[in-house]
N, C-alpha and C. Protein backbone atom coordinates (compact mmCIF):
# COMPACT_ATOMS: atom_id res chain seq x y z
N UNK A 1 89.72 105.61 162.99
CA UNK A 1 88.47 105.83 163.67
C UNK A 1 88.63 105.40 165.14
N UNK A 2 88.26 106.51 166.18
CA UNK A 2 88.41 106.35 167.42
C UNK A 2 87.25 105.13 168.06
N UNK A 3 87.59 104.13 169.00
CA UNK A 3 86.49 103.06 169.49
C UNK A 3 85.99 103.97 170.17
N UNK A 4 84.52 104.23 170.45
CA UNK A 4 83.75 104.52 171.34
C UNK A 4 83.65 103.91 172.97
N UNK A 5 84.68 103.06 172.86
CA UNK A 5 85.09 102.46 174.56
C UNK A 5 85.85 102.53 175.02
N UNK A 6 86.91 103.94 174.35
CA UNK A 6 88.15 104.30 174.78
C UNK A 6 87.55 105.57 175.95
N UNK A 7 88.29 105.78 177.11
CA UNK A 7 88.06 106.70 177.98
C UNK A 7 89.75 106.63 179.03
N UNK A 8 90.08 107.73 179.26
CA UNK A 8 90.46 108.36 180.69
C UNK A 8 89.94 107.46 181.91
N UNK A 9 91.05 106.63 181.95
CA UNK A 9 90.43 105.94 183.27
C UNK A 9 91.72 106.68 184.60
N UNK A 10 91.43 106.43 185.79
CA UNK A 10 92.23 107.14 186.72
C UNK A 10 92.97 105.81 187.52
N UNK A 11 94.11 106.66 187.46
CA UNK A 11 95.26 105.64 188.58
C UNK A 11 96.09 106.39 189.23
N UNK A 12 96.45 105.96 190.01
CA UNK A 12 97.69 105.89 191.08
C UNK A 12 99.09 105.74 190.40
N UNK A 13 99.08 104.81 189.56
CA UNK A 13 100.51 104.80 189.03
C UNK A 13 100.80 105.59 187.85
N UNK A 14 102.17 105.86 187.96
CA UNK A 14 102.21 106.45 186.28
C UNK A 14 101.95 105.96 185.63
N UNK A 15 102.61 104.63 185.41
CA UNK A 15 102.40 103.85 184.01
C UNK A 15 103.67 104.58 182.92
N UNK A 16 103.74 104.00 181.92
CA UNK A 16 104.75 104.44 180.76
C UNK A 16 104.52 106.15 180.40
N UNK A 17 103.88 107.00 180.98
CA UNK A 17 103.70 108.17 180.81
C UNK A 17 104.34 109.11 181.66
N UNK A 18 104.34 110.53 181.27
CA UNK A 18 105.10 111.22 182.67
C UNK A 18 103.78 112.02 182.93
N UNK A 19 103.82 112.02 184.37
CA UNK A 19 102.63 112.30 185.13
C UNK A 19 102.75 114.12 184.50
N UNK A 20 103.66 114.63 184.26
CA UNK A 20 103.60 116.68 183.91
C UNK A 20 103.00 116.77 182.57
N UNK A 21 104.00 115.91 181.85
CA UNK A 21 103.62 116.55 180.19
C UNK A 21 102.79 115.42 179.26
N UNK A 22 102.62 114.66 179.91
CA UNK A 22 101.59 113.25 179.42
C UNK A 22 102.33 112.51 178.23
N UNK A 23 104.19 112.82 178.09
CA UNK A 23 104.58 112.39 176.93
C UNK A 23 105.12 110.74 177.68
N UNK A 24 105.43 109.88 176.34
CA UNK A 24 106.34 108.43 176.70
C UNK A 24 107.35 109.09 177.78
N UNK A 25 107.61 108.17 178.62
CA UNK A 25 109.34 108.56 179.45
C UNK A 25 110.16 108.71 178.47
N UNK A 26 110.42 107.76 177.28
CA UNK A 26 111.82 107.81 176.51
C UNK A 26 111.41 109.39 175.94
N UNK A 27 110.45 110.07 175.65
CA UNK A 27 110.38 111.23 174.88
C UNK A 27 110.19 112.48 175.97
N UNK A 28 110.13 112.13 177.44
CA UNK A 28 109.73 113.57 178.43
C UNK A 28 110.77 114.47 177.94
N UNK A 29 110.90 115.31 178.48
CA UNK A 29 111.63 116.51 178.74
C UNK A 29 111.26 117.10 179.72
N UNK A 30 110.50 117.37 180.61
CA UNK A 30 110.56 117.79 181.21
C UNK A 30 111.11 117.48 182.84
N UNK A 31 111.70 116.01 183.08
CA UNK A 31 112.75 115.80 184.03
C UNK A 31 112.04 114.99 185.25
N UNK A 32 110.56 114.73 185.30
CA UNK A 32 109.60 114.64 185.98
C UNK A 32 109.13 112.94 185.82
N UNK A 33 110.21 112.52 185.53
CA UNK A 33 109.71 111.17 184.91
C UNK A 33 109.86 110.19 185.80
N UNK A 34 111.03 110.48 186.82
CA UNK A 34 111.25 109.31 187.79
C UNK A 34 109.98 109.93 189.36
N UNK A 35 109.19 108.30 189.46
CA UNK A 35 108.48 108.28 190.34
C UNK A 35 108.51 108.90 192.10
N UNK A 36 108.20 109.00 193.10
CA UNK A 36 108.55 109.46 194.06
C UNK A 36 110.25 110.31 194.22
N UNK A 37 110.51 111.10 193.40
CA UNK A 37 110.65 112.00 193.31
C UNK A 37 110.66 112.76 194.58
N UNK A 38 112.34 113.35 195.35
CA UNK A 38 112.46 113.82 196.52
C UNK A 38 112.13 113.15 197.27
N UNK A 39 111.72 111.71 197.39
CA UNK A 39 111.37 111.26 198.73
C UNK A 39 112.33 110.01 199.49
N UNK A 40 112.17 109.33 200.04
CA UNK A 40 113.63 108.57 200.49
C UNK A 40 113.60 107.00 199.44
N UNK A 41 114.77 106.48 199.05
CA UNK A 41 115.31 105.74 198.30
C UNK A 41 115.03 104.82 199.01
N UNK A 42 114.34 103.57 198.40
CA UNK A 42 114.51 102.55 199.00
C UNK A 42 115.16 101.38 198.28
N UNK A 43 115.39 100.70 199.01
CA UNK A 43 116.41 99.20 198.43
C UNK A 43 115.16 97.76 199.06
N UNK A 44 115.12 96.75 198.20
CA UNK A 44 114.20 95.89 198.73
C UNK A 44 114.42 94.94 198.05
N UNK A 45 114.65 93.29 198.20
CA UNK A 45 114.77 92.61 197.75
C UNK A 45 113.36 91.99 196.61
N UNK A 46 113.49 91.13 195.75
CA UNK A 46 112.80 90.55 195.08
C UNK A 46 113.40 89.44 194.27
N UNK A 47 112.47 88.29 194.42
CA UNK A 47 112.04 86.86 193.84
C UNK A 47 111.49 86.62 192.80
N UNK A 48 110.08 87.50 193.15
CA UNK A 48 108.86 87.09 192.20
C UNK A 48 109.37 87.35 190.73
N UNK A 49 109.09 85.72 189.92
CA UNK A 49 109.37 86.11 188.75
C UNK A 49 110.66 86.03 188.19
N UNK A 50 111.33 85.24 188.44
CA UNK A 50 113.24 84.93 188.72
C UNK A 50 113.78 83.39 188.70
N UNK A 51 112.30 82.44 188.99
CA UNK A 51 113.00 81.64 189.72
C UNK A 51 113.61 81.29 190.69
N UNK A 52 112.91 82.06 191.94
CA UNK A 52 113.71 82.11 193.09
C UNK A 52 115.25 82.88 193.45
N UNK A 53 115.67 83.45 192.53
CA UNK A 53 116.92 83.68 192.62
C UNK A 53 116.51 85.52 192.56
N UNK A 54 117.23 85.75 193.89
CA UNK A 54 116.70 87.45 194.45
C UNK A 54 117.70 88.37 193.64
N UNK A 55 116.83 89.53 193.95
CA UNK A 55 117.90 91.04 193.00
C UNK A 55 116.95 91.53 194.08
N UNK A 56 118.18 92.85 193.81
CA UNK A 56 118.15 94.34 194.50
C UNK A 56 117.32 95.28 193.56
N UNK A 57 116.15 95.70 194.16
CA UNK A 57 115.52 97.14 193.45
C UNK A 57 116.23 98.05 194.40
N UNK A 58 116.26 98.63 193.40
CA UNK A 58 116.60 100.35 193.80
C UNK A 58 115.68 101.26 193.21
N UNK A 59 114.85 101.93 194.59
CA UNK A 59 113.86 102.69 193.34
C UNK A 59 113.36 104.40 193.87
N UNK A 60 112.81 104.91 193.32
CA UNK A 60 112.59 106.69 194.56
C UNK A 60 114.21 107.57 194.01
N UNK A 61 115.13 106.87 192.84
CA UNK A 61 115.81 107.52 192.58
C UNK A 61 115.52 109.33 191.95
N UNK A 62 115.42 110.27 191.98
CA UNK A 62 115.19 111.43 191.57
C UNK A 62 116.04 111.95 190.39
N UNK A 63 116.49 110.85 189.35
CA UNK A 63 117.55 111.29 188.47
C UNK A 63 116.93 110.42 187.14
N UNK A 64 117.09 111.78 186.13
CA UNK A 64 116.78 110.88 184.51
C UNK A 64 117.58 109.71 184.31
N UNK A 65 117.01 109.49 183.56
CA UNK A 65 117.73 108.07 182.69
C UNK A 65 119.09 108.02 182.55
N UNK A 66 119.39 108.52 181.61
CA UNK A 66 121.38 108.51 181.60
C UNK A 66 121.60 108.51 182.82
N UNK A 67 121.29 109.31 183.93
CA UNK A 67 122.02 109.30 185.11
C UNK A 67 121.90 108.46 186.15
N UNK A 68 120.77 107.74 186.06
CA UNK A 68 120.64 106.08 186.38
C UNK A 68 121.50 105.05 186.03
N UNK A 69 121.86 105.34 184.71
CA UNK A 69 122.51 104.18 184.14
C UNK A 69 123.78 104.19 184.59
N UNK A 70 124.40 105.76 185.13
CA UNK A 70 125.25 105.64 185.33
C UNK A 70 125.64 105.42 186.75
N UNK A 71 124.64 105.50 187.14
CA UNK A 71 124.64 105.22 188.71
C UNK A 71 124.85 103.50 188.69
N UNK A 72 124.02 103.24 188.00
CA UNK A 72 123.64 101.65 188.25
C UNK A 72 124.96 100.83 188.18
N UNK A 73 125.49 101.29 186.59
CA UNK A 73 126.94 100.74 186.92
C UNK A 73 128.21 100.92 187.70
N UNK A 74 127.82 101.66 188.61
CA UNK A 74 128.66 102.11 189.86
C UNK A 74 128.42 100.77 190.79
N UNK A 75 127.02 101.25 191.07
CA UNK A 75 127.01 99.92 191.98
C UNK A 75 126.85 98.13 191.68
N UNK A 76 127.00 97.93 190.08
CA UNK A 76 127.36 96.75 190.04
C UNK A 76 128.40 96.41 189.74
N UNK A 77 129.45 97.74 189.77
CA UNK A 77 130.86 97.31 189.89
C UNK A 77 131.07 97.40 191.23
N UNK A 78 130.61 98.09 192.26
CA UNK A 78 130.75 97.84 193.80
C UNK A 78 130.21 96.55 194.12
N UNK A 79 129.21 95.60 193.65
CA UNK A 79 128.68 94.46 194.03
C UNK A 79 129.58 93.54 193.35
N UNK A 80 129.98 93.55 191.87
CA UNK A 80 130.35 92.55 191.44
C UNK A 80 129.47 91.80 190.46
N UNK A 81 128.42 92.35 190.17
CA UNK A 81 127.60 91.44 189.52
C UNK A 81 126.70 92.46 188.52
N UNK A 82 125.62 91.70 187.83
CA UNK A 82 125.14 92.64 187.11
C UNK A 82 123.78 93.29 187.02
N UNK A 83 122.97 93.71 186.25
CA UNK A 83 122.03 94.91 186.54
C UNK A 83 121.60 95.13 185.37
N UNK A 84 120.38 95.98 185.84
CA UNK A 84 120.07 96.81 184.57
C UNK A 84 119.42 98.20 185.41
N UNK A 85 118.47 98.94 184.34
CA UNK A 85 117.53 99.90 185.00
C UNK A 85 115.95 99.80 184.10
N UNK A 86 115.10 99.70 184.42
CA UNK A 86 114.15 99.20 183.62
C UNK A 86 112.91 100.30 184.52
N UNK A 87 112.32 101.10 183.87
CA UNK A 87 110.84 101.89 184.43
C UNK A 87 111.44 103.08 185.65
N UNK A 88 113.17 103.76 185.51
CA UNK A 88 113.28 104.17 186.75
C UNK A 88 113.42 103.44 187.68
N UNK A 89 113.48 102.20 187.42
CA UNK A 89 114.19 100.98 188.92
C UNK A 89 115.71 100.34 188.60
N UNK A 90 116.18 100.51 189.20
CA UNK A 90 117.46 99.82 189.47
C UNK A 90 117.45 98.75 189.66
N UNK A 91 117.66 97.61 189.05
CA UNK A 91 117.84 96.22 189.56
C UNK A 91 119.39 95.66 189.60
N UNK A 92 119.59 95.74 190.51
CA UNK A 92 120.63 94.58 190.72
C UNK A 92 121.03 92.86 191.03
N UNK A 93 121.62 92.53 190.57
CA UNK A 93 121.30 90.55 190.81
C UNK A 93 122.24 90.27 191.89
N UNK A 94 121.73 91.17 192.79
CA UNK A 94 122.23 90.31 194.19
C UNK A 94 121.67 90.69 195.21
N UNK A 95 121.66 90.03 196.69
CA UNK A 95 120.76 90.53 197.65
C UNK A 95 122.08 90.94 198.38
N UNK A 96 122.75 92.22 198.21
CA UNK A 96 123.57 93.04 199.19
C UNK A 96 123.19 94.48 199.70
N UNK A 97 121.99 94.37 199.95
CA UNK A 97 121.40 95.51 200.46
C UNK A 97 121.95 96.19 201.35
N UNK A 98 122.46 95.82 202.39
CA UNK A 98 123.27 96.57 203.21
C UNK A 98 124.44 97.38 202.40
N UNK A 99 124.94 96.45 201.79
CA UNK A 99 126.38 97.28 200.72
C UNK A 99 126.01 98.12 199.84
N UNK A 100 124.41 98.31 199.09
CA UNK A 100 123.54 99.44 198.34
C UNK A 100 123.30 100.32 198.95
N UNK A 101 122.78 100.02 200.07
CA UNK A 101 122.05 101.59 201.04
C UNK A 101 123.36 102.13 201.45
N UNK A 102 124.93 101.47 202.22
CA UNK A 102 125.82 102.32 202.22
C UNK A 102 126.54 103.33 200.93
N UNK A 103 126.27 102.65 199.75
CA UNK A 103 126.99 103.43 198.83
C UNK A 103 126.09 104.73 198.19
N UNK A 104 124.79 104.16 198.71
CA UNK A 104 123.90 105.35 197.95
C UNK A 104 123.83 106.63 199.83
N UNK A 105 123.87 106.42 200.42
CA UNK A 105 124.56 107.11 201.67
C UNK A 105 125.80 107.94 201.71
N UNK A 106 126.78 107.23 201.03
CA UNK A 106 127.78 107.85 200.77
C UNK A 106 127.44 109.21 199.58
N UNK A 107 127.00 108.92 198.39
CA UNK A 107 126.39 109.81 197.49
C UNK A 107 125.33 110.51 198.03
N UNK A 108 124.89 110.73 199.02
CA UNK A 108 123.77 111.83 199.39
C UNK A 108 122.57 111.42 199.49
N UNK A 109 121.89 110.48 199.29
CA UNK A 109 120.48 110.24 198.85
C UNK A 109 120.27 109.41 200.42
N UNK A 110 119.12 109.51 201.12
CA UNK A 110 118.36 109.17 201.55
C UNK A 110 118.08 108.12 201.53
N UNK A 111 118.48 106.91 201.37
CA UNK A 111 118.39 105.06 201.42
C UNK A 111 117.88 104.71 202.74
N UNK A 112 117.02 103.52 202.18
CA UNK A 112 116.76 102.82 203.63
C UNK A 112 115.85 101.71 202.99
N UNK A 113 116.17 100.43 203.68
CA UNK A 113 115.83 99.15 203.18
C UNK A 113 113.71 99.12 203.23
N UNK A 114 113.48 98.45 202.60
CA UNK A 114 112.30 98.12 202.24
C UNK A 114 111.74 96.31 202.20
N UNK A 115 110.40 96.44 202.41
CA UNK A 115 110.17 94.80 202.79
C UNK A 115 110.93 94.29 204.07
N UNK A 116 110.98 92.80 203.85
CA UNK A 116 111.58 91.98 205.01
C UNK A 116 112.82 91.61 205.02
């Protein structure tokens, strides 16, 4: 039985859905799942939530899942350290931003640092 206080509320973010076909990310198909999409890559450090100890987002990537992952471990064998990919973001556990935006430069994409 449906609650009568369930509704369609509106946002800005995706959220765990893909904005085309309204399915989970792990179940899209239709390719539309990673956020800003065509627009420039950014790299930006982050704290919050760590313990003080910074990682690299990488995020505005335009590539499904598998091909994240495989990206990702490119560049934490270029850093040295390790990573994951979590929501379409790249995290890396180190603050070498300069050495991210060159390698994703080298591969074609549009990088450029973010925040301070």
């Amino acid at each position: 039985m449906k609650s009568s206080n369930s509704r369609l509320v509106y946002s800005d973010e995706i959220g765990p859905n893909c904005p085309k076909c309204s399915k989970p990310l792990k179940n899209c198909s239709c390719q539309a799942s990673t956020p800003l999409a065509g627009g420039p890559v950014r790299v930006e450090r982050q704290t919050k939530g760590r313990k003080g100890k910074g990682v690299s987002l990488i995020s505005g990537l335009p590539l499904p899942e598998k091909e994240l992952k495989e990206l990702a471990k490119e560049l934490k064998q270029r850093c040295g350290c390790g990573g994951t990919v979590k929501n379409g973001i790249i995290e890396i556990q180190t603050d070498q931003r300069e050495l991210l935006i060159e390698e994703l430069l080298k591969k074609g994409y549009q990088a450029k640092k973010a925040g301070g």
